[in-house]
Protein backbone atom coordinates (compact mmCIF):
# COMPACT_ATOMS: atom_id res chain seq x y z
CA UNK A 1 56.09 -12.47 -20.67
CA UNK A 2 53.09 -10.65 -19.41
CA UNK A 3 53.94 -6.82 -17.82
CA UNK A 4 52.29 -5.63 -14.91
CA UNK A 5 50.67 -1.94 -15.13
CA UNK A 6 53.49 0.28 -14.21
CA UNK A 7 52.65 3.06 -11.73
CA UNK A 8 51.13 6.36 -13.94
CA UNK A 9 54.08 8.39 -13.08
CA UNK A 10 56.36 6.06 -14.87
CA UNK A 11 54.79 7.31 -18.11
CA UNK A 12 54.52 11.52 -17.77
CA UNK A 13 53.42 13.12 -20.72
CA UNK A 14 56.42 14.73 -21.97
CA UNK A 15 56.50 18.23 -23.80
CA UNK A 16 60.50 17.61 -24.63
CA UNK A 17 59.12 15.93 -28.20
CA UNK A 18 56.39 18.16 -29.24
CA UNK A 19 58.60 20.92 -30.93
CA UNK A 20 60.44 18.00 -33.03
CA UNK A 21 57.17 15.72 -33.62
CA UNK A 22 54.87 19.25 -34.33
CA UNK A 23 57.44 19.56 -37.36
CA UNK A 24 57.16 16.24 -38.61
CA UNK A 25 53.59 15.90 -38.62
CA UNK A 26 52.39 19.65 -39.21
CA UNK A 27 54.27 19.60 -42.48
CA UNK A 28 53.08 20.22 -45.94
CA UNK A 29 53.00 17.07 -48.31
CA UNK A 30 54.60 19.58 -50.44
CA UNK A 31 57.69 19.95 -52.51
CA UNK A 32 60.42 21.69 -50.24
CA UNK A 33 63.93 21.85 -50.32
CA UNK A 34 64.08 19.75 -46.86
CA UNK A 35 61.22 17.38 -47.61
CA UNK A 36 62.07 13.76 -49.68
CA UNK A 37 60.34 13.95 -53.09
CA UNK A 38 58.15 11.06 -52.21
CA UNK A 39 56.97 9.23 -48.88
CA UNK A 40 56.29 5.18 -48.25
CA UNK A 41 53.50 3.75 -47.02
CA UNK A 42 52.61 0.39 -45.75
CA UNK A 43 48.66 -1.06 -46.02
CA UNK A 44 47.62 -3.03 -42.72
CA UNK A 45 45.57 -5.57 -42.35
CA UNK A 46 42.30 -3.19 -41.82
CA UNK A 47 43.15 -1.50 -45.23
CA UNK A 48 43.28 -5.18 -47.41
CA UNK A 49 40.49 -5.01 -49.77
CA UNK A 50 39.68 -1.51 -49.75
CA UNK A 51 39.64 0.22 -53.43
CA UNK A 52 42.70 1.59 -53.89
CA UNK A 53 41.25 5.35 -54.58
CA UNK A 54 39.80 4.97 -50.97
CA UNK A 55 42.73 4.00 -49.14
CA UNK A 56 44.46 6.75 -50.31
CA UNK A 57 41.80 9.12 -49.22
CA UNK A 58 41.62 7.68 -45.96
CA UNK A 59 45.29 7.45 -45.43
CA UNK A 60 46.46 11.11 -47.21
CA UNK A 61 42.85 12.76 -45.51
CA UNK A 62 42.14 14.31 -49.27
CA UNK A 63 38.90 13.84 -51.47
CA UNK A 64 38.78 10.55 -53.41
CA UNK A 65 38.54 12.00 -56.76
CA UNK A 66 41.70 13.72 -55.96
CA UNK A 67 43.13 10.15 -54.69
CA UNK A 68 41.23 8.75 -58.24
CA UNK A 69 43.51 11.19 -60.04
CA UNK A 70 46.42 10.60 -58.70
CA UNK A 71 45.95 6.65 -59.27
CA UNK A 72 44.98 7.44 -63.09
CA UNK A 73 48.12 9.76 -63.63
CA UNK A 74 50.73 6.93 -62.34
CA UNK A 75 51.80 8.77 -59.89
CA UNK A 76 51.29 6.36 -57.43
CA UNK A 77 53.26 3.07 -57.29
CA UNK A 78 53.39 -0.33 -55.68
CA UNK A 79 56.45 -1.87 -54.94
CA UNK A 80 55.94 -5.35 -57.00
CA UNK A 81 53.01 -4.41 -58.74
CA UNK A 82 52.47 -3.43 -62.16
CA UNK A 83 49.97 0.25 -63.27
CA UNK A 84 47.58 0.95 -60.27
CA UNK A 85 43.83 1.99 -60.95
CA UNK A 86 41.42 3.43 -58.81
CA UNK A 87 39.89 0.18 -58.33
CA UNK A 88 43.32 -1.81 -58.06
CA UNK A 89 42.22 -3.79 -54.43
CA UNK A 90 45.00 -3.11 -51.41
CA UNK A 91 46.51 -5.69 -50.29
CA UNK A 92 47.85 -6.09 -46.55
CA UNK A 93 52.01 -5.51 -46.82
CA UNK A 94 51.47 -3.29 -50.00
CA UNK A 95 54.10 -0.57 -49.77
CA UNK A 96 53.27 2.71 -51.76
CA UNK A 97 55.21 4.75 -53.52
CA UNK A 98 53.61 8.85 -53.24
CA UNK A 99 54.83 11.66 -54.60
CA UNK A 100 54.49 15.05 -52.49
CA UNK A 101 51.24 16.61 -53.13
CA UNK A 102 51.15 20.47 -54.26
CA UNK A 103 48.89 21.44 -51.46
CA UNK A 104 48.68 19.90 -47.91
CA UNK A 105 45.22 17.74 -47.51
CA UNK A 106 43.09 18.24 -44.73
CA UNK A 107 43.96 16.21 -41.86
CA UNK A 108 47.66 16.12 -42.69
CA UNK A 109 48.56 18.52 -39.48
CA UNK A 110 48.39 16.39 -36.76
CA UNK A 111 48.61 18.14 -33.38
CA UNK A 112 49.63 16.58 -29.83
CA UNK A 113 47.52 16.56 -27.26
CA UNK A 114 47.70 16.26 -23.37
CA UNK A 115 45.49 12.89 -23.50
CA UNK A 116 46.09 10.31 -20.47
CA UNK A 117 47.09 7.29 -21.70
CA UNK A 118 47.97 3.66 -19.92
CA UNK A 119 50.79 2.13 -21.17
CA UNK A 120 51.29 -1.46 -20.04
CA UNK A 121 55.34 -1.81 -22.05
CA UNK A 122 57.27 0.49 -23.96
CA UNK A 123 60.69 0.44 -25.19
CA UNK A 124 62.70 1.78 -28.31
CA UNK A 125 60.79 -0.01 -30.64
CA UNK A 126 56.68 -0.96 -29.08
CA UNK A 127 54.81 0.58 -26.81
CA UNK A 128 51.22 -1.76 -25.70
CA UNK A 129 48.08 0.75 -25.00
CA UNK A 130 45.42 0.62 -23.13
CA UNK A 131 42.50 2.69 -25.67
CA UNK A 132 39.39 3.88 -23.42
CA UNK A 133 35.86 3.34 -24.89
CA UNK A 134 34.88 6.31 -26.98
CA UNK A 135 38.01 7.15 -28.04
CA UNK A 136 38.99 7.40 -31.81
CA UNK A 137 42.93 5.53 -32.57
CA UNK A 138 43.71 7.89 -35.66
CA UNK A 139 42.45 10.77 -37.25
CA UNK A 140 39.75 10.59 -40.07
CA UNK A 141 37.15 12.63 -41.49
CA UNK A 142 34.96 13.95 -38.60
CA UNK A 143 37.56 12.79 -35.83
CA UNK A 144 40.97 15.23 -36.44
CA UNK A 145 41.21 15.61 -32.89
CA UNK A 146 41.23 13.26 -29.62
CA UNK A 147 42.73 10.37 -30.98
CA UNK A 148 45.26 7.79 -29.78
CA UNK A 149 47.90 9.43 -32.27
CA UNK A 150 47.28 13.04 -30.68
CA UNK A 151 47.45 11.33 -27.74
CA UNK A 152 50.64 9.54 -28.58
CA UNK A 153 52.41 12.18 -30.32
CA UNK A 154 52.32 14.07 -26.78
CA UNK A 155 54.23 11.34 -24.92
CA UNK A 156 56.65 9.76 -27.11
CA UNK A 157 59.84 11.67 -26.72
CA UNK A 158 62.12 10.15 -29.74
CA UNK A 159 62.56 11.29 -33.97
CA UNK A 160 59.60 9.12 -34.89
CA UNK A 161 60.30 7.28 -38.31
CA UNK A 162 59.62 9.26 -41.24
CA UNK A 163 58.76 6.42 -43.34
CA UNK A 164 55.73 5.63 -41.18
CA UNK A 165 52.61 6.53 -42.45
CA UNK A 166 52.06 10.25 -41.72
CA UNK A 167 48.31 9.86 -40.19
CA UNK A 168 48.41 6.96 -38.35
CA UNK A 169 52.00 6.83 -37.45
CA UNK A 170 52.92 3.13 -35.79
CA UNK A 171 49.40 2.17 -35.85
CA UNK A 172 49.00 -1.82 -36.52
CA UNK A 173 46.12 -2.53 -35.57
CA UNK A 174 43.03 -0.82 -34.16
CA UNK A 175 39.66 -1.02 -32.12
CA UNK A 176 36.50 0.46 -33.06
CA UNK A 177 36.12 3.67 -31.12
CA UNK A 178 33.43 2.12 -28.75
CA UNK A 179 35.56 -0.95 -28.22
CA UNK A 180 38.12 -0.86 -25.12
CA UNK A 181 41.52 -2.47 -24.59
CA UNK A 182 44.59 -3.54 -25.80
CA UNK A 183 46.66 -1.98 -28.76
CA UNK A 184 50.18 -2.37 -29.51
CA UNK A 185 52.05 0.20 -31.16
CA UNK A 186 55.43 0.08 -33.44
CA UNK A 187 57.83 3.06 -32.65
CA UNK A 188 59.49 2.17 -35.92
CA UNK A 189 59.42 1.30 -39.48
CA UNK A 190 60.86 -1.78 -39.25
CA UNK A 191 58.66 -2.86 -35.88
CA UNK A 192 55.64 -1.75 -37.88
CA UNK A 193 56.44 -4.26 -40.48
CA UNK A 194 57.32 -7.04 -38.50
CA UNK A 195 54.24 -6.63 -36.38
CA UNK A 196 51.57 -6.00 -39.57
CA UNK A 197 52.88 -9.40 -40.52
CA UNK A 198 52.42 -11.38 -37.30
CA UNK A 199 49.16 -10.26 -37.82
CA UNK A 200 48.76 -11.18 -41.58
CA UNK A 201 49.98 -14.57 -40.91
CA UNK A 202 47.68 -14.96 -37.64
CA UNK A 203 50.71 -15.17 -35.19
CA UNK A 204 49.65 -12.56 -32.99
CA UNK A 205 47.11 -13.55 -30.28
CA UNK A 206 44.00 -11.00 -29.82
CA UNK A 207 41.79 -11.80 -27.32
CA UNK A 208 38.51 -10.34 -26.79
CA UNK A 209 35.73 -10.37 -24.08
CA UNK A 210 32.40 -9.47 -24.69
CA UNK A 211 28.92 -9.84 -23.32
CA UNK A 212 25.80 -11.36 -25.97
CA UNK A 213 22.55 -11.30 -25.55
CA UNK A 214 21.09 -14.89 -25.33
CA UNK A 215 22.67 -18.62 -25.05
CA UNK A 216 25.26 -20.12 -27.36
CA UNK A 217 24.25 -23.19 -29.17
CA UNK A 218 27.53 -24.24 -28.24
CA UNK A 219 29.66 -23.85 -25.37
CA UNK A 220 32.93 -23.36 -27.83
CA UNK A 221 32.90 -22.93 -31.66
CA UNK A 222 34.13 -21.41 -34.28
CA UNK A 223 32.22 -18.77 -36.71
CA UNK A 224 33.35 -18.98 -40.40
CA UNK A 225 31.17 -16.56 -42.40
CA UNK A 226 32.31 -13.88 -44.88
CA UNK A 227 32.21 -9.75 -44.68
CA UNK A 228 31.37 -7.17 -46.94
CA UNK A 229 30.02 -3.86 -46.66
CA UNK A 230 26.29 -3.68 -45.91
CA UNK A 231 24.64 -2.31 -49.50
CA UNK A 232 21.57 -1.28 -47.54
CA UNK A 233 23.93 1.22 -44.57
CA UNK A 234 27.62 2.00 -45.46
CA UNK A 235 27.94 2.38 -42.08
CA UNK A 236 27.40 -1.12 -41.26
CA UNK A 237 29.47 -4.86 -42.15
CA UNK A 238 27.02 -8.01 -43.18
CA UNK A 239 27.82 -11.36 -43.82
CA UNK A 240 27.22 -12.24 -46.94
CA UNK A 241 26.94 -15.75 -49.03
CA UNK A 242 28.93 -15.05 -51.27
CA UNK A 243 31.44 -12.29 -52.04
CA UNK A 244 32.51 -11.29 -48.78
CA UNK A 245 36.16 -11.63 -47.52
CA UNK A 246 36.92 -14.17 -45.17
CA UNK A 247 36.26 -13.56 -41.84
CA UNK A 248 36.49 -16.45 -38.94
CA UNK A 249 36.08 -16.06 -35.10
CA UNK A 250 36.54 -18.30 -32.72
CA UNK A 251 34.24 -17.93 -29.26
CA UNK A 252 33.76 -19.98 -25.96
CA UNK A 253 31.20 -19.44 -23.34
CA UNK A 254 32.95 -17.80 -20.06
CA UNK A 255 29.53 -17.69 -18.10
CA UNK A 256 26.17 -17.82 -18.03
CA UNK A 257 23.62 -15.94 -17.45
CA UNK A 258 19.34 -15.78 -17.11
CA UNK A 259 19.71 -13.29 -20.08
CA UNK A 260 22.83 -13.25 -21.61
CA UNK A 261 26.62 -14.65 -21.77
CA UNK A 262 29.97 -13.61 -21.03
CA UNK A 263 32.26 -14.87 -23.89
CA UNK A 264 36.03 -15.37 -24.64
CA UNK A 265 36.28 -14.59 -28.34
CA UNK A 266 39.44 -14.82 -30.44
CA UNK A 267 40.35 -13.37 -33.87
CA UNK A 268 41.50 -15.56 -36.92
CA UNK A 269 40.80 -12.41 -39.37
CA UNK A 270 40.99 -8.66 -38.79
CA UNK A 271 37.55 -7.67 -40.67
CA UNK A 272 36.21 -4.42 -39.90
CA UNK A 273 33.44 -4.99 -36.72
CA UNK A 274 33.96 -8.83 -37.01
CA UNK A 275 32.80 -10.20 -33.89
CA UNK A 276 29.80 -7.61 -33.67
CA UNK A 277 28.82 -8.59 -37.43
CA UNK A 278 29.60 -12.35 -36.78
CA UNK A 279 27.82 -12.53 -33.18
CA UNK A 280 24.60 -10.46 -34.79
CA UNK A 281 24.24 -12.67 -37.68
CA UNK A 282 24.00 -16.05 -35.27
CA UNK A 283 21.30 -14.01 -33.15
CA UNK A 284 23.28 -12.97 -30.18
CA UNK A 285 24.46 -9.11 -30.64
CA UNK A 286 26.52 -8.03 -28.33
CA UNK A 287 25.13 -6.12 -25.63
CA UNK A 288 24.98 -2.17 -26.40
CA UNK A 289 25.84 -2.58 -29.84
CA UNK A 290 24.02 0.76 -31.07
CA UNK A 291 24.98 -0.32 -34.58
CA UNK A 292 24.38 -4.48 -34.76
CA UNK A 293 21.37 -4.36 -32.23
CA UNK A 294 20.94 -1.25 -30.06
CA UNK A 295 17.57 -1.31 -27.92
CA UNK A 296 15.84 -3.54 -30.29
CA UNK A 297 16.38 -6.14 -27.79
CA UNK A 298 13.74 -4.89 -25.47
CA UNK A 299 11.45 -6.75 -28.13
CA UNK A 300 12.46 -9.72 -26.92
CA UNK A 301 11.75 -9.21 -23.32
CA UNK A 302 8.54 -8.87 -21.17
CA UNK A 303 8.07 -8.29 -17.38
CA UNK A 304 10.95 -8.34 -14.78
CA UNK A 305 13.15 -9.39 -17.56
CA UNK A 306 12.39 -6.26 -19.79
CA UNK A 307 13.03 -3.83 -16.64
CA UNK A 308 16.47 -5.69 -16.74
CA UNK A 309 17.18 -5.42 -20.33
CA UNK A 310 16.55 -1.89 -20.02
CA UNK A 311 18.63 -1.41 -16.93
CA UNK A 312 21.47 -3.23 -18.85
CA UNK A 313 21.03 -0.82 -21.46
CA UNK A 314 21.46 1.93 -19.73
CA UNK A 315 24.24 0.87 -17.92
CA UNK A 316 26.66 -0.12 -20.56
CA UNK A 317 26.04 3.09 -23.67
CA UNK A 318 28.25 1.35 -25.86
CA UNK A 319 28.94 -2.32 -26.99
CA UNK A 320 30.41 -4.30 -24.10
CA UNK A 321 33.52 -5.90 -26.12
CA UNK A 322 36.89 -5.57 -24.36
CA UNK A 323 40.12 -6.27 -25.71
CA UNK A 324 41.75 -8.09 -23.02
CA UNK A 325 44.95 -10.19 -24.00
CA UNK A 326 47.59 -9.40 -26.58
CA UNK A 327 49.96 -11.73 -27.66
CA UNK A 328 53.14 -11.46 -30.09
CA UNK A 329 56.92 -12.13 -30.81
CA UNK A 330 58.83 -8.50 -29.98
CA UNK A 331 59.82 -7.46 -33.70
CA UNK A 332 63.61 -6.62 -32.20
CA UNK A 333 64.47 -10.05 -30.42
CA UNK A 334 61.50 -12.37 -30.92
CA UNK A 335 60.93 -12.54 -27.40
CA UNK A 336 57.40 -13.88 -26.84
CA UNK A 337 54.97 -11.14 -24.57
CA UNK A 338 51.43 -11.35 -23.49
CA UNK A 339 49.95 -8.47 -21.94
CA UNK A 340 46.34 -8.53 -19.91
CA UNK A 341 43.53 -5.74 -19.13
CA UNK A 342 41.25 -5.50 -16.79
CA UNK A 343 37.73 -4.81 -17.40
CA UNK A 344 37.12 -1.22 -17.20
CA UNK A 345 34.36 -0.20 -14.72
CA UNK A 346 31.33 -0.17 -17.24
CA UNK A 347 31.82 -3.79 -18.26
CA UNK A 348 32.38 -4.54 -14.92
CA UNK A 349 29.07 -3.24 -13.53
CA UNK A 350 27.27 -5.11 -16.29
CA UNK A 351 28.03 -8.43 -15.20
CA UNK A 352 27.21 -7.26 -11.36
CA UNK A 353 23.84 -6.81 -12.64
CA UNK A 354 23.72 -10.10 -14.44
CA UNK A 355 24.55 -12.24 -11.23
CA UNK A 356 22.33 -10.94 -9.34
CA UNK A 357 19.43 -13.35 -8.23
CA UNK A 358 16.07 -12.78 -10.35
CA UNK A 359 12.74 -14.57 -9.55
């Protein structure tokens, strides 16, 4: 079913929830008489892999010796898994056991805020997103502010499910924060799960569009090449020969240009900057990558072709990489929907410039 863009004023911001939902998420992860002596959480598919002292500092926003501790002391548990360590990998599904911390870490009061959004669907149990380039989808160190989730905690207007993870409530899957497009988001515990797995077991249909510098080998393949954290920038994903976690993307060439290609690219994995890693490794970075490329491509060019390059640059200050088409089973009724997104205005103007004529 795909869902035309309802009108904005179908989708007010509403104030009704904040007084409940400022509650819920401004709380202490302490002990109190109202407050359950423990709280659940679920790892996604961006979290498999991940030490588990790290996810825990991500996730709870404390230091990761404190997460390190609280590994070491038991205090943490696994539903079907035996005594965690530090080290003990996450895997995607893993549901955590935590007790209530004595003092509430940073980043554990989550505000609402007045943020447009465009909502494509929403019902009792999903809303789909449309996340602007730039923006950040949940809270982390350095980004406590501005997110999709302060966003989203000023429009929904229901109890949202306590057993959802406090800082990224109903998040199941995200875009980097210079990546545009599509996001679907559970409303509910049960939704959350049912969606994280679609995604797990490669059900759910993510569709991306980007623009690369150069021409494809290939009109249509598919890239199967692992990723690991670069050793040389923490910052940055590389593919490595061996060690890496499986990571495969599948591309085909949309159109062609004198200096570059639009491509339809589709995700078998979830790795963290996947296509950017994957499409820099084969020599074709997507265009305004800062990270995988940036204005190192200006090397390339010379002449007319270099004056284009730059105005390309300058054009598009982020990597052009859209998230276009979503696809999935509704977790209530298993109704099949596909939703679609326009190009926003940046990537738009890009390809203008690339059909133009050149001599």
């Amino acid at each position: 079913m795909k869902a035309a863009r309802p009108p904005a004023s179908h989708h007010p911001l509403s104030g009704a929830s904040r007084p409940i939902l400022a509650r819920l998420f401004s709380r202490q992860i302490d002990s109190t008489v109202n407050e359950p002596t423990s709280i659940k959480y679920q790892a996604s598919s961006e979290d498999e892999g991940q030490r588990l002292d790290v996810f825990l500092a991500k996730r709870l926003g404390i230091s990761r010796t404190r997460a390190a501790a609280l590994a070491k002391s038991g205090a943490v548990v696994c539903e079907g898994a035996g005594k965690l360590k530090p080290s003990t990998p996450v895997k995607t599904g893993d549901i955590f056991t935590l007790p209530q911390l004595e003092k509430s870490p940073r980043g554990s009061e989550i505000a609402p805020e007045k943020i447009p959004l465009a909502i494509l669907f929403e019902d009792d149990h999903l809303l789909v997103v449309e996340k602007p380039a730039g923006m950040v989808v949940h809270p982390a160190p350095g980004h406590f502010k501005g997110t999709l989730v302060n966003a989203l905690l000023a429009h929904i207007n229901f109890s949202v499910d306590s057993r959802l993870d406090v800082l990224r409530p109903g998040i199941v899957h995200r875009l980097d924060k210079d990546t545009s497009g599509l996001l679907v988001v559970a409303k509910t515990f049960e939704a959350h799960e049912k969606l994280a797995a679609q995604i797990k077991e490669r059900t759910a249909g993510r569709t991306y569009l980007a623009v690369s510098w150069g021409h494809w080998p290939d009109r249509e393949a598919r890239i199967e090449a692992p990723i690991g954290r670069s050793s040389k920038n923490r910052k940055k994903m590389a593919v490595f020969a061996a060690g890496g976690r499986e990571a495969v993307t599948v591309y085909r060439v949309l159109e062609s240009f004198p200096l570059a290609e639009l491509v339809e690219v589709r995700l078998r994995t979830g790795r963290t900057h996947q296509i950017r890693v994957h499409f820099a490794h084969r020599g074709h970075p997507v265009l305004g990558d800062q990270l995988y490329g940036g204005r190192k491509v200006l090397r390339n060019y010379s002449g007319q072709y270099r004056n284009t390059v730059r105005l390309l640059l300058d054009t598009c200050s982020r990597q052009a990489l859209h998230a276009y088409k979503l696809s999935f089973k509704h977790p209530a009724n298993s109704e099949p929907l596909e939703f679609t997104s326009q190009l926003p205005d940046d990537f738009e103007r890009i390809l203008q410039i690339l059909r133009q004529p050149s001599d």
